[in-house]
Protein backbone atom coordinates (compact mmCIF):
# COMPACT_ATOMS: atom_id res chain seq x y z
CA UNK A 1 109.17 69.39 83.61
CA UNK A 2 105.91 70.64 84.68
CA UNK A 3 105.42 73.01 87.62
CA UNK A 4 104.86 71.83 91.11
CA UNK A 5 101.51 72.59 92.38
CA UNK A 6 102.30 74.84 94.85
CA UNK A 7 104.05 77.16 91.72
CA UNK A 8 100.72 76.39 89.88
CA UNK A 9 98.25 77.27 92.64
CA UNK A 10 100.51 80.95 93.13
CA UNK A 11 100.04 81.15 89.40
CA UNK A 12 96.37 81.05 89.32
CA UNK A 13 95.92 83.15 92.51
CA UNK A 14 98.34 85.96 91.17
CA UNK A 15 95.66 86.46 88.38
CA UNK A 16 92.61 86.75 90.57
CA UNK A 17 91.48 89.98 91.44
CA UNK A 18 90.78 90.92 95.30
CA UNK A 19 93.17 88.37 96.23
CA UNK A 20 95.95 90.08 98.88
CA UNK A 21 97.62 87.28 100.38
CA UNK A 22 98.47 83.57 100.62
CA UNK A 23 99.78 81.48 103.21
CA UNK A 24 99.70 78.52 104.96
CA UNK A 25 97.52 77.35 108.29
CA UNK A 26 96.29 74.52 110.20
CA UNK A 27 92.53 73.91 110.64
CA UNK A 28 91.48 71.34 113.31
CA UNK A 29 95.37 69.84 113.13
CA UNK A 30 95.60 69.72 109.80
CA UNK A 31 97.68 72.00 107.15
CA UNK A 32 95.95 74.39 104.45
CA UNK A 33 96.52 77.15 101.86
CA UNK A 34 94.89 79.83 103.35
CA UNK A 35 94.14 82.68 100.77
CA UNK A 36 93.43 86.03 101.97
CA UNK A 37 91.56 88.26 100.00
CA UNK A 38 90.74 92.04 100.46
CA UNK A 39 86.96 91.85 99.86
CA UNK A 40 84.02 89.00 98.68
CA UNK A 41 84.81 87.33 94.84
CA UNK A 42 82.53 88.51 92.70
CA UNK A 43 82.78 84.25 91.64
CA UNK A 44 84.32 82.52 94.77
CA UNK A 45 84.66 79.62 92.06
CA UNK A 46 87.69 80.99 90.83
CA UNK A 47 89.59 79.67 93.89
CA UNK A 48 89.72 76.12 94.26
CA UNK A 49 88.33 74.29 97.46
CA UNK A 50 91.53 72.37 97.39
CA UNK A 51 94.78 71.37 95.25
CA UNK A 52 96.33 68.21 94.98
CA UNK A 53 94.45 66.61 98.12
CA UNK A 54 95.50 70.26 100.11
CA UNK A 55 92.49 72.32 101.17
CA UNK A 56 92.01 75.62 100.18
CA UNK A 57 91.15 77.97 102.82
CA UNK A 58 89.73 81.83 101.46
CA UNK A 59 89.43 85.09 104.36
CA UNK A 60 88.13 88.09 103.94
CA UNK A 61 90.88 90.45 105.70
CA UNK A 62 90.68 93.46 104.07
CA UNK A 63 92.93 95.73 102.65
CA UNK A 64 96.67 95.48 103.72
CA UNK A 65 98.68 97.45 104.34
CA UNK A 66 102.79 98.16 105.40
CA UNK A 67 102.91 99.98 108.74
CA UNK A 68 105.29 102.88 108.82
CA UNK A 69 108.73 101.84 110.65
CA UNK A 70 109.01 102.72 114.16
């Protein structure tokens, strides 16, 4: 059975470097993957502009990182 897209899409992402998050948000009403990414691609080709009929949103946020408890 092959892997849903979503599976195949974490897959890929996993594997690029500078990438530091993924998600999900909604641009004017509509749903997205929104990849977050610590810094530019050196190739912003390796992400795809959209899966399956889903866009594919990329950010530059930065590095994260966890916040010490409180």
């Amino acid at each position: 059975m092959p892997a849903p897209p979503s599976q195949k899409l974490a897959q890929h992402l996993a594997a690029v470097e500078g990438v530091v998050g993924v998600g999900i948000t909604k641009i004017d009403g509509h749903y997205a993957v929104k990849v977050n990414l610590g810094r530019p691609l050196t190739d912003p080709g390796m992400i795809p502009s959209a899966i399956d009929g889903v866009p594919v949103h990329q950010e530059i946020v930065g590095t994260i990182r966890a916040r010490p408890a409180l």
